[in-house]
PDB file of N, CA and C in Angstrom:
ATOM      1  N   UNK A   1     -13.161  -8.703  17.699  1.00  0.00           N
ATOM      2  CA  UNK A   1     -12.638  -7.392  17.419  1.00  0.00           C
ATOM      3  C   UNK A   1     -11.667  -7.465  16.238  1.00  0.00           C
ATOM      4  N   UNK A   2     -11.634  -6.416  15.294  1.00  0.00           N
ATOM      5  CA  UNK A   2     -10.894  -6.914  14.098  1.00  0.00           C
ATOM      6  C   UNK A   2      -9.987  -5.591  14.413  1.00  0.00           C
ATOM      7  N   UNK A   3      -8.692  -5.780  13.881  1.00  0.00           N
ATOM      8  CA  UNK A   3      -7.500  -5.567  14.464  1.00  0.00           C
ATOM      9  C   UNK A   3      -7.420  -4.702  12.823  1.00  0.00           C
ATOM     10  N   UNK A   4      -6.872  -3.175  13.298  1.00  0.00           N
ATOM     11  CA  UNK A   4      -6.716  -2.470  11.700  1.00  0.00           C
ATOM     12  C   UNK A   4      -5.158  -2.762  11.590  1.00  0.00           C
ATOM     13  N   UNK A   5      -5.050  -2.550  10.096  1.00  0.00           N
ATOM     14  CA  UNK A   5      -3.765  -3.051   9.550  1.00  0.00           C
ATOM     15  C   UNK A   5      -2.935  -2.061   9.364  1.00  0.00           C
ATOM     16  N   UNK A   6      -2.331  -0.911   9.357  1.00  0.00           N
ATOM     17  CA  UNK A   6      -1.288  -0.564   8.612  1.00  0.00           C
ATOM     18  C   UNK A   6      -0.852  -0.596   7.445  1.00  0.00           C
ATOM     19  N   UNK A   7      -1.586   0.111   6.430  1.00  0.00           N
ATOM     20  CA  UNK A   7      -1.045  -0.574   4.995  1.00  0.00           C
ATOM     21  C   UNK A   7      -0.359   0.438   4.166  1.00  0.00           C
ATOM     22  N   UNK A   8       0.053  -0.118   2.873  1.00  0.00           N
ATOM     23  CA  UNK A   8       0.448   0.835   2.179  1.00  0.00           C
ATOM     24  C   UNK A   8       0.379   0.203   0.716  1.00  0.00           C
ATOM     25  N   UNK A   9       0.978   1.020  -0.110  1.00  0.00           N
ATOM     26  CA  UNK A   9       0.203   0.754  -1.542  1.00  0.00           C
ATOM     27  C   UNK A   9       1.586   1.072  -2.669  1.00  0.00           C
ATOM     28  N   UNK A  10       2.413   0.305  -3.164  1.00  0.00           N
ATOM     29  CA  UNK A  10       3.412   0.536  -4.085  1.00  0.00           C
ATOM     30  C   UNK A  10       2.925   0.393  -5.550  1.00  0.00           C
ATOM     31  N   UNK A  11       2.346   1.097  -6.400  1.00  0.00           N
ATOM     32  CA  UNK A  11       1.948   1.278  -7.137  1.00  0.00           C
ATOM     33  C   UNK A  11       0.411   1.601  -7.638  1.00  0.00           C
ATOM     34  N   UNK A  12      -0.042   1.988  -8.419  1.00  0.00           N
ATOM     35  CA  UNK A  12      -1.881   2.528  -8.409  1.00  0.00           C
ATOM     36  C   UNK A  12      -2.203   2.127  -9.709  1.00  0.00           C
ATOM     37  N   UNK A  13      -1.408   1.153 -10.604  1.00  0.00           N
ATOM     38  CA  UNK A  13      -2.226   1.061 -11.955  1.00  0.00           C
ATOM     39  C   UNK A  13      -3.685   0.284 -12.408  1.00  0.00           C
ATOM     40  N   UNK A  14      -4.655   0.366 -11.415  1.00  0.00           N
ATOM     41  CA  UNK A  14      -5.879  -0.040 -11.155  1.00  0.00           C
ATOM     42  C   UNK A  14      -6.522   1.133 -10.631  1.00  0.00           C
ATOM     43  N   UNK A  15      -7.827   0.725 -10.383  1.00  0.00           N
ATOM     44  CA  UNK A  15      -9.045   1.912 -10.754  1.00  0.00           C
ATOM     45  C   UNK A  15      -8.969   1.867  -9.339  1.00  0.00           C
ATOM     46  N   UNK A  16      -8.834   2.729  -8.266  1.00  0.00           N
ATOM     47  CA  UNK A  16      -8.824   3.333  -6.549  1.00  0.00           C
ATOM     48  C   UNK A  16      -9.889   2.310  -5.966  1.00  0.00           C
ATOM     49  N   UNK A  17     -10.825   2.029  -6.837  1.00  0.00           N
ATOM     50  CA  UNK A  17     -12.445   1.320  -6.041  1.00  0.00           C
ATOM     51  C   UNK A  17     -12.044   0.236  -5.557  1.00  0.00           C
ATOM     52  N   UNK A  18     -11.051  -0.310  -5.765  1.00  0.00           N
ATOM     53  CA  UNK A  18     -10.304  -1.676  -5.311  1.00  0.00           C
ATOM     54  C   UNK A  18      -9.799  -1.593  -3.699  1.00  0.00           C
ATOM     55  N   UNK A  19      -9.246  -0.431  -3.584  1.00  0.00           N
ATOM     56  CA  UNK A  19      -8.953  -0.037  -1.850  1.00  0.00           C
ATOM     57  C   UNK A  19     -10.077   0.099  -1.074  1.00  0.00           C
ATOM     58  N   UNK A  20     -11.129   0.700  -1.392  1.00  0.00           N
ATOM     59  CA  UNK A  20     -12.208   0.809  -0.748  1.00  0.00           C
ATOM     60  C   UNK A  20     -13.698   0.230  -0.640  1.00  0.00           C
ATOM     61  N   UNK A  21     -13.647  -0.823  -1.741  1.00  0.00           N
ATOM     62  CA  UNK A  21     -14.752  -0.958  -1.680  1.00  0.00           C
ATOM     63  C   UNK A  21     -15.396  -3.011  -1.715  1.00  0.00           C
ATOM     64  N   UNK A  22     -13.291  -3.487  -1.639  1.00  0.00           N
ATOM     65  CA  UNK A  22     -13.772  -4.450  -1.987  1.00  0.00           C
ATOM     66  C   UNK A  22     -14.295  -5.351  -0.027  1.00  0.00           C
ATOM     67  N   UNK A  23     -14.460  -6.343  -0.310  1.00  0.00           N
ATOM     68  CA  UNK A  23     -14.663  -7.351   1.187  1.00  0.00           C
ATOM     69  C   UNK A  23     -13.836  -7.322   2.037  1.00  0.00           C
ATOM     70  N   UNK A  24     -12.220  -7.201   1.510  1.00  0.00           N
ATOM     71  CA  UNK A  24     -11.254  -7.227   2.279  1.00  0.00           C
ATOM     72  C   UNK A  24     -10.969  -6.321   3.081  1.00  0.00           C
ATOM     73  N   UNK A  25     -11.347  -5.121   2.427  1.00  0.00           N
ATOM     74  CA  UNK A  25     -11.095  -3.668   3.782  1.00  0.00           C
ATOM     75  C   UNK A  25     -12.089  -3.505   4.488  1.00  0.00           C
ATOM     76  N   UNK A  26     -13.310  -3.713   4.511  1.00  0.00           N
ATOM     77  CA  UNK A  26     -14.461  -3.838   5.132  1.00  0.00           C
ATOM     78  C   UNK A  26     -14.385  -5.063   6.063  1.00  0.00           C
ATOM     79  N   UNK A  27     -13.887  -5.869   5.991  1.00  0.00           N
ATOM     80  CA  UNK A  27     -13.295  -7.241   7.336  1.00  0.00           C
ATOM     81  C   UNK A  27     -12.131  -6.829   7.916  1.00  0.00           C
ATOM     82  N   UNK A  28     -10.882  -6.617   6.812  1.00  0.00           N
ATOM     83  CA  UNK A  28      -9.363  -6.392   7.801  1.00  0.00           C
ATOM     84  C   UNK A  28      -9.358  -4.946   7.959  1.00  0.00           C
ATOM     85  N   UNK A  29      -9.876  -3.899   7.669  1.00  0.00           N
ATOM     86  CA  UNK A  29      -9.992  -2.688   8.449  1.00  0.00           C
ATOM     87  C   UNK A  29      -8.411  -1.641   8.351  1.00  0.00           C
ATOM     88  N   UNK A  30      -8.188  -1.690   7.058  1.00  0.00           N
ATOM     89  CA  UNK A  30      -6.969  -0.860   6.588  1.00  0.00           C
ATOM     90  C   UNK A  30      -6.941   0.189   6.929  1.00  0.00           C
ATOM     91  N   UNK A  31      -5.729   0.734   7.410  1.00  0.00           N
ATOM     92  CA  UNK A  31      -5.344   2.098   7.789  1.00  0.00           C
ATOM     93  C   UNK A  31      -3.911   2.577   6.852  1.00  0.00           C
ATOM     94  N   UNK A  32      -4.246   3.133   5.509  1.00  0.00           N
ATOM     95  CA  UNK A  32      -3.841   3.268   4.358  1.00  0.00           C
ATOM     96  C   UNK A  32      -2.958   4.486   5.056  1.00  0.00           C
ATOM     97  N   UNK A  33      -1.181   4.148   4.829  1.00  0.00           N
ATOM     98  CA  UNK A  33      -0.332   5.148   5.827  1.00  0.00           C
ATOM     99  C   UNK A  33       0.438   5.984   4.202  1.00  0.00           C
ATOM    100  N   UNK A  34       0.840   4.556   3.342  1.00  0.00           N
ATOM    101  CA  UNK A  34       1.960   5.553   2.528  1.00  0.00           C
ATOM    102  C   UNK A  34       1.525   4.982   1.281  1.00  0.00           C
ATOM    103  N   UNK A  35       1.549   5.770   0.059  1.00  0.00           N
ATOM    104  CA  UNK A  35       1.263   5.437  -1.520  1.00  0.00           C
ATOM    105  C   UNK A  35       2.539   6.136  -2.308  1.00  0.00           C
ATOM    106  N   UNK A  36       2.808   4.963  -3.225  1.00  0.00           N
ATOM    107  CA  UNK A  36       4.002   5.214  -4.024  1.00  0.00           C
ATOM    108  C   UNK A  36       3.208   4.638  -5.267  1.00  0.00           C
ATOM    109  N   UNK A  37       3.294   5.996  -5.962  1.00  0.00           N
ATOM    110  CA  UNK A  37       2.592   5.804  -7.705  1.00  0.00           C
ATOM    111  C   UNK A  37       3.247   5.133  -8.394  1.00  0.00           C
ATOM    112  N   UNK A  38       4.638   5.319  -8.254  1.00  0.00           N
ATOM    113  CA  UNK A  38       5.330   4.781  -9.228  1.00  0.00           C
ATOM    114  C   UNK A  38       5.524   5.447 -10.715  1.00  0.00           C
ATOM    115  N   UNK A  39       5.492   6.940 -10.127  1.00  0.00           N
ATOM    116  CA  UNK A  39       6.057   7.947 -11.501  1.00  0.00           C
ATOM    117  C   UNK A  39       4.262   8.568 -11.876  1.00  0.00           C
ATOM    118  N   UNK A  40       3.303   8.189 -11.138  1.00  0.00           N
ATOM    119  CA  UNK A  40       2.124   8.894 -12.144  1.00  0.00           C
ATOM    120  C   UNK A  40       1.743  10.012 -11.199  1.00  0.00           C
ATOM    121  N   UNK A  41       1.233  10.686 -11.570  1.00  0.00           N
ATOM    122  CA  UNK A  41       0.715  11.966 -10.848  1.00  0.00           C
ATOM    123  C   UNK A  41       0.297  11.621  -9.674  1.00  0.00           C
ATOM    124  N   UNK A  42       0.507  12.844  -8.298  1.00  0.00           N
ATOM    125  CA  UNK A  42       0.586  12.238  -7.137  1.00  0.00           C
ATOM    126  C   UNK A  42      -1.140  12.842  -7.210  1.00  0.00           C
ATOM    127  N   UNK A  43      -1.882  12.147  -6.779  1.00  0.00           N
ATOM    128  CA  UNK A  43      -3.290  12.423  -6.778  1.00  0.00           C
ATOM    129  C   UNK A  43      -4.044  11.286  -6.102  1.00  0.00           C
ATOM    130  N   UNK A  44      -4.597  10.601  -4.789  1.00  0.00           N
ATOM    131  CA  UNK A  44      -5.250   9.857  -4.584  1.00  0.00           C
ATOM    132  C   UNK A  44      -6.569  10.040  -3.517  1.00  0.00           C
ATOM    133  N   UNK A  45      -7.703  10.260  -4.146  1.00  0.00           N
ATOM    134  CA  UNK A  45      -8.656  11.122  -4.148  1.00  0.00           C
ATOM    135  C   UNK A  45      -9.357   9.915  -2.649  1.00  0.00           C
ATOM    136  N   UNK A  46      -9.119   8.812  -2.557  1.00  0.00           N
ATOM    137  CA  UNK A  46     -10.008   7.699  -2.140  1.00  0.00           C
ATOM    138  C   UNK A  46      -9.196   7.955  -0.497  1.00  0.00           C
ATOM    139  N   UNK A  47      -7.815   8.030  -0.472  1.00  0.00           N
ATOM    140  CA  UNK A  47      -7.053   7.826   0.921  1.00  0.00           C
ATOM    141  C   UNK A  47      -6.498   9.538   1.085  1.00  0.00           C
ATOM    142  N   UNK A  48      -7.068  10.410   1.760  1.00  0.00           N
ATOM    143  CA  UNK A  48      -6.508  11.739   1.757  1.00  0.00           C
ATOM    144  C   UNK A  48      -5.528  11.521   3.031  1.00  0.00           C
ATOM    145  N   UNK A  49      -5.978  10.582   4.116  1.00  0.00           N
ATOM    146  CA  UNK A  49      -4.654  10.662   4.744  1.00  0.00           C
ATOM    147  C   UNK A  49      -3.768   9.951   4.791  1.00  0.00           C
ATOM    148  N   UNK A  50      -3.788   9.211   3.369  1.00  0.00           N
ATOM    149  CA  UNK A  50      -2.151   8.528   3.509  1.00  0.00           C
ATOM    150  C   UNK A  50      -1.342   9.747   3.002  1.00  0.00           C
ATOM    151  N   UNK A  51       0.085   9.588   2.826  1.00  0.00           N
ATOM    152  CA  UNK A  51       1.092  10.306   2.721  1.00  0.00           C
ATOM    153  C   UNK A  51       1.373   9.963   1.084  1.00  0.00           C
ATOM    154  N   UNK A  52       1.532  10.542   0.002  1.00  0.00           N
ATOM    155  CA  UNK A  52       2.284  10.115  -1.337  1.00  0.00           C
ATOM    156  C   UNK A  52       3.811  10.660  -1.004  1.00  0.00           C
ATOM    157  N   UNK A  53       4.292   9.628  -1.370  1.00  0.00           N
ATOM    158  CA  UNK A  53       5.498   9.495  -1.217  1.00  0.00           C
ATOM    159  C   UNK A  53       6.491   9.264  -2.321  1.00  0.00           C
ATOM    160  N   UNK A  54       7.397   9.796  -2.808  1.00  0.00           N
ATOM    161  CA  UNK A  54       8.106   9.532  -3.923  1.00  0.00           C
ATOM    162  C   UNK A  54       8.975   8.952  -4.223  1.00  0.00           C
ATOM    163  N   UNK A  55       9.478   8.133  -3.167  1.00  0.00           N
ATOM    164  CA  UNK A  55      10.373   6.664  -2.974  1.00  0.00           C
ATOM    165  C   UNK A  55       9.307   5.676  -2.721  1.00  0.00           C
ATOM    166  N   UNK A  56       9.862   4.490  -2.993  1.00  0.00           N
ATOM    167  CA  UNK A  56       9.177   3.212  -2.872  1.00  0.00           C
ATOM    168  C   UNK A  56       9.826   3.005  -1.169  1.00  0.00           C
ATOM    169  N   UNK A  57      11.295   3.455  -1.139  1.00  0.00           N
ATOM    170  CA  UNK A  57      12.356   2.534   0.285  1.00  0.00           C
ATOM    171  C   UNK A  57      11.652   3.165   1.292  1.00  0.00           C
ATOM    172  N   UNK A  58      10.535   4.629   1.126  1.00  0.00           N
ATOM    173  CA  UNK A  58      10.222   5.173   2.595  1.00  0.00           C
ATOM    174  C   UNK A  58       9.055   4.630   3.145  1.00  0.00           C
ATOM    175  N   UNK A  59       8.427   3.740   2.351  1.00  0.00           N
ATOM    176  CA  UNK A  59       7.375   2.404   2.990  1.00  0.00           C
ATOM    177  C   UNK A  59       8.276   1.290   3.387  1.00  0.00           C
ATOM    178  N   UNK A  60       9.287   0.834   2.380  1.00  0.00           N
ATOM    179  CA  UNK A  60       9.782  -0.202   3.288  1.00  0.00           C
ATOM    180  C   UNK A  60      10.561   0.343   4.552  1.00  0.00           C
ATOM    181  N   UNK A  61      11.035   1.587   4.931  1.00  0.00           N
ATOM    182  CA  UNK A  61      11.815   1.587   6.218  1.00  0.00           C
ATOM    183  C   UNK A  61      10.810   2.118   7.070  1.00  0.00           C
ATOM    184  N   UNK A  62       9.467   2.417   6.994  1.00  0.00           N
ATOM    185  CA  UNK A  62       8.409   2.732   8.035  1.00  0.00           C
ATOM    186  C   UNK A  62       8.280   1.484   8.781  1.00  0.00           C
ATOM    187  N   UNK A  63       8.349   1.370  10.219  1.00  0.00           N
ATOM    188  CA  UNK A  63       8.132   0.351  10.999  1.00  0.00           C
ATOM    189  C   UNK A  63       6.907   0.305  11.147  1.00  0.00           C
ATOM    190  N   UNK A  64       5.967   1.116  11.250  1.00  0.00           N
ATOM    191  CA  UNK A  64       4.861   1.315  11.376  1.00  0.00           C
ATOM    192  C   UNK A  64       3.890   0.485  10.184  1.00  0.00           C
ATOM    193  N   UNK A  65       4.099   0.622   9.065  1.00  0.00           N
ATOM    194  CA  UNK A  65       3.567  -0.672   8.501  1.00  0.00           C
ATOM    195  C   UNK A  65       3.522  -2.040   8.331  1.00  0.00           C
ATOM    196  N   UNK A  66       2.305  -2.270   8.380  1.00  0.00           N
ATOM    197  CA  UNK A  66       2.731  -3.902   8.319  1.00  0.00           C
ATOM    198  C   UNK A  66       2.532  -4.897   6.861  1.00  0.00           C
ATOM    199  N   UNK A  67       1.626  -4.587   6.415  1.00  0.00           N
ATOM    200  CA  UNK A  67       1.335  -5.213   4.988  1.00  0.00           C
ATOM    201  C   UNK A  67       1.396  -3.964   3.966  1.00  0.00           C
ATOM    202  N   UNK A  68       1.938  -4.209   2.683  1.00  0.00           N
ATOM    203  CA  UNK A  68       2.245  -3.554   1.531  1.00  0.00           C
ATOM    204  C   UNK A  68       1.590  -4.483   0.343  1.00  0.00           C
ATOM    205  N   UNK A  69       0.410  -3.318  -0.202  1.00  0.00           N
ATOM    206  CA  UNK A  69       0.075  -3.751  -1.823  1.00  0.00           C
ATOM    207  C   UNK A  69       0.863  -3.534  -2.577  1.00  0.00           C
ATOM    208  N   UNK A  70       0.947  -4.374  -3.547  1.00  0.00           N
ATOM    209  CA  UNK A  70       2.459  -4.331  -5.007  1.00  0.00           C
ATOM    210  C   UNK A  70       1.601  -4.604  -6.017  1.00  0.00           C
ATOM    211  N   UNK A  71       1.178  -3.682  -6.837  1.00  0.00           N
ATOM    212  CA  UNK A  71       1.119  -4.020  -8.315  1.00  0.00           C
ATOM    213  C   UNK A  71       1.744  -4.767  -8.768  1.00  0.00           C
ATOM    214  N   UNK A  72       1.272  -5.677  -9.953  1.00  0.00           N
ATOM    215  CA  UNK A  72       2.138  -6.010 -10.870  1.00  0.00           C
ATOM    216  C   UNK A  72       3.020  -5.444 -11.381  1.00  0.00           C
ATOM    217  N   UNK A  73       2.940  -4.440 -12.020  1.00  0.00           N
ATOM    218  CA  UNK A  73       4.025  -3.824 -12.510  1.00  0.00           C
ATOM    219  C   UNK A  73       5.804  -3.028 -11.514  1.00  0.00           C
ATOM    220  N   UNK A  74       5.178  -3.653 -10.488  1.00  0.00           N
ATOM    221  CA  UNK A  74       6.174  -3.169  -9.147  1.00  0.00           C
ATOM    222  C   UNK A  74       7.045  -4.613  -8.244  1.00  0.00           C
ATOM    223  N   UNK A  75       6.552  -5.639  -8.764  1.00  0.00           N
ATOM    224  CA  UNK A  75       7.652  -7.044  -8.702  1.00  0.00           C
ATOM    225  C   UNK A  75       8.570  -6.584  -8.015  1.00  0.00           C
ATOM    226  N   UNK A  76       9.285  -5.584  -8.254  1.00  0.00           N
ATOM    227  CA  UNK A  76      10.585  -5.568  -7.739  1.00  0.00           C
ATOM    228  C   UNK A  76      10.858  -5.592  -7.001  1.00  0.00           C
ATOM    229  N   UNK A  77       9.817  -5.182  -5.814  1.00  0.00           N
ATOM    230  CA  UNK A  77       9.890  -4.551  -4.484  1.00  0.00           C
ATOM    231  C   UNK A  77       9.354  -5.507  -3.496  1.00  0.00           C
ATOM    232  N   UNK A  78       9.088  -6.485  -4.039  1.00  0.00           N
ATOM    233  CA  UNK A  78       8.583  -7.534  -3.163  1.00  0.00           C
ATOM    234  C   UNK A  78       9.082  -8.191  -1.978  1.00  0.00           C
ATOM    235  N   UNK A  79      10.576  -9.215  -2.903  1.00  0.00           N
ATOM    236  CA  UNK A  79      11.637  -9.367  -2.080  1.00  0.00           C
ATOM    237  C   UNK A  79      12.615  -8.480  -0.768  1.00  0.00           C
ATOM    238  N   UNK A  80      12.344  -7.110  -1.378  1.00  0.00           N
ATOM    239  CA  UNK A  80      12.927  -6.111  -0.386  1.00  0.00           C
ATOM    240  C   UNK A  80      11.920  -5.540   0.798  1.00  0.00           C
ATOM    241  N   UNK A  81      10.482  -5.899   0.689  1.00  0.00           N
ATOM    242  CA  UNK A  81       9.276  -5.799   0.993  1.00  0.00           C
ATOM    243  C   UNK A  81       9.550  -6.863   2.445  1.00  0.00           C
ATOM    244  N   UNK A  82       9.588  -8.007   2.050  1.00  0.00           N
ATOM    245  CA  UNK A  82       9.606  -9.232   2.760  1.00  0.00           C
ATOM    246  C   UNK A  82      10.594  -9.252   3.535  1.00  0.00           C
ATOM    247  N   UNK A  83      12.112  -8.973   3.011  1.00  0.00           N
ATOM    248  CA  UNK A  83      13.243  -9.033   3.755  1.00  0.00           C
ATOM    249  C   UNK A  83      13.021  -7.332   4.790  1.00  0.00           C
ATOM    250  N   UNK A  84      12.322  -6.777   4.293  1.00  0.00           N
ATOM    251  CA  UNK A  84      12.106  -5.601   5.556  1.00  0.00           C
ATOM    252  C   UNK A  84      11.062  -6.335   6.740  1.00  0.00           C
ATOM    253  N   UNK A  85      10.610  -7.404   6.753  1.00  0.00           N
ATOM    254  CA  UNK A  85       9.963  -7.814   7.479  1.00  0.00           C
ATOM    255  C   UNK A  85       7.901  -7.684   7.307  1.00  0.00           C
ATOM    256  N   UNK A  86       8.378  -7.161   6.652  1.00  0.00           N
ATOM    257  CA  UNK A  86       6.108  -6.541   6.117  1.00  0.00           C
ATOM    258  C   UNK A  86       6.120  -7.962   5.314  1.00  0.00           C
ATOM    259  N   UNK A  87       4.692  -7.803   5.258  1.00  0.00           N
ATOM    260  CA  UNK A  87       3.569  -9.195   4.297  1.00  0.00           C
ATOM    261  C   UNK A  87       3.496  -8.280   3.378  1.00  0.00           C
ATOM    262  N   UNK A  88       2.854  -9.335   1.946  1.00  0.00           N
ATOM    263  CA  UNK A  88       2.880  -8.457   1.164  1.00  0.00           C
ATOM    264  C   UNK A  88       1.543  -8.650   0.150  1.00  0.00           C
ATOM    265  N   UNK A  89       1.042  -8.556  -0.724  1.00  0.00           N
ATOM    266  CA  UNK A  89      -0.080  -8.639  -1.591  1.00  0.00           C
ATOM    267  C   UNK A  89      -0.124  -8.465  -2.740  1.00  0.00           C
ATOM    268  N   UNK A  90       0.429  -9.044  -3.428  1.00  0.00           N
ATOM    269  CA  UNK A  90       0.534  -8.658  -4.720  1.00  0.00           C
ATOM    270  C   UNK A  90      -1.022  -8.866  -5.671  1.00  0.00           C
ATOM    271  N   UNK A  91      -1.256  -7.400  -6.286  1.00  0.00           N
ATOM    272  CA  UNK A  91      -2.156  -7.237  -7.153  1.00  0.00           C
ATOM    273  C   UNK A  91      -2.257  -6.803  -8.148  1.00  0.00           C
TER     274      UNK A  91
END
């Protein structure tokens, strides 16, 4: 039985087909909760029921998630990612 994850997504500067279509969500079974653009238009056509959110801190203080995607361009949030207790993925 594969166990869904809780995820969330701190930044989008990659093409959406990456959340949905690669091996990894099709085995670990993501349940995409919160997306933080990181300043670009709130629009994410692929996850209608995650939440866009306009802080990065309201994914890290959701208990409810457990792993967080980090763009590259979002480094920052890693360490504060980890010390909130979530795994993390940087892509």
């Amino acid at each position: 039985m594969v166990k869904t994850i809780n995820a969330a997504i701190i930044g989008c500067n990659m093409s959406e087909d990456f959340f949905t279509t690669t091996d990894a969500n099709t085995i670990e079974n993501f349940s995409w909760k919160k997306i933080f653009l990181g300043g670009k238009p709130a629009s994410v056509k692929s996850h209608p029921q995650a939440e866009i959110v306009e802080r990065a801190e309201s994914i890290l203080h959701d208990a409810d998630i457990d792993l967080v995607f980090v763009s590259a361009n979002h480094l920052q949030f890693v360490k504060p990612i980890i010390d909130a207790g979530k795994s993390v993925r940087v892509i």
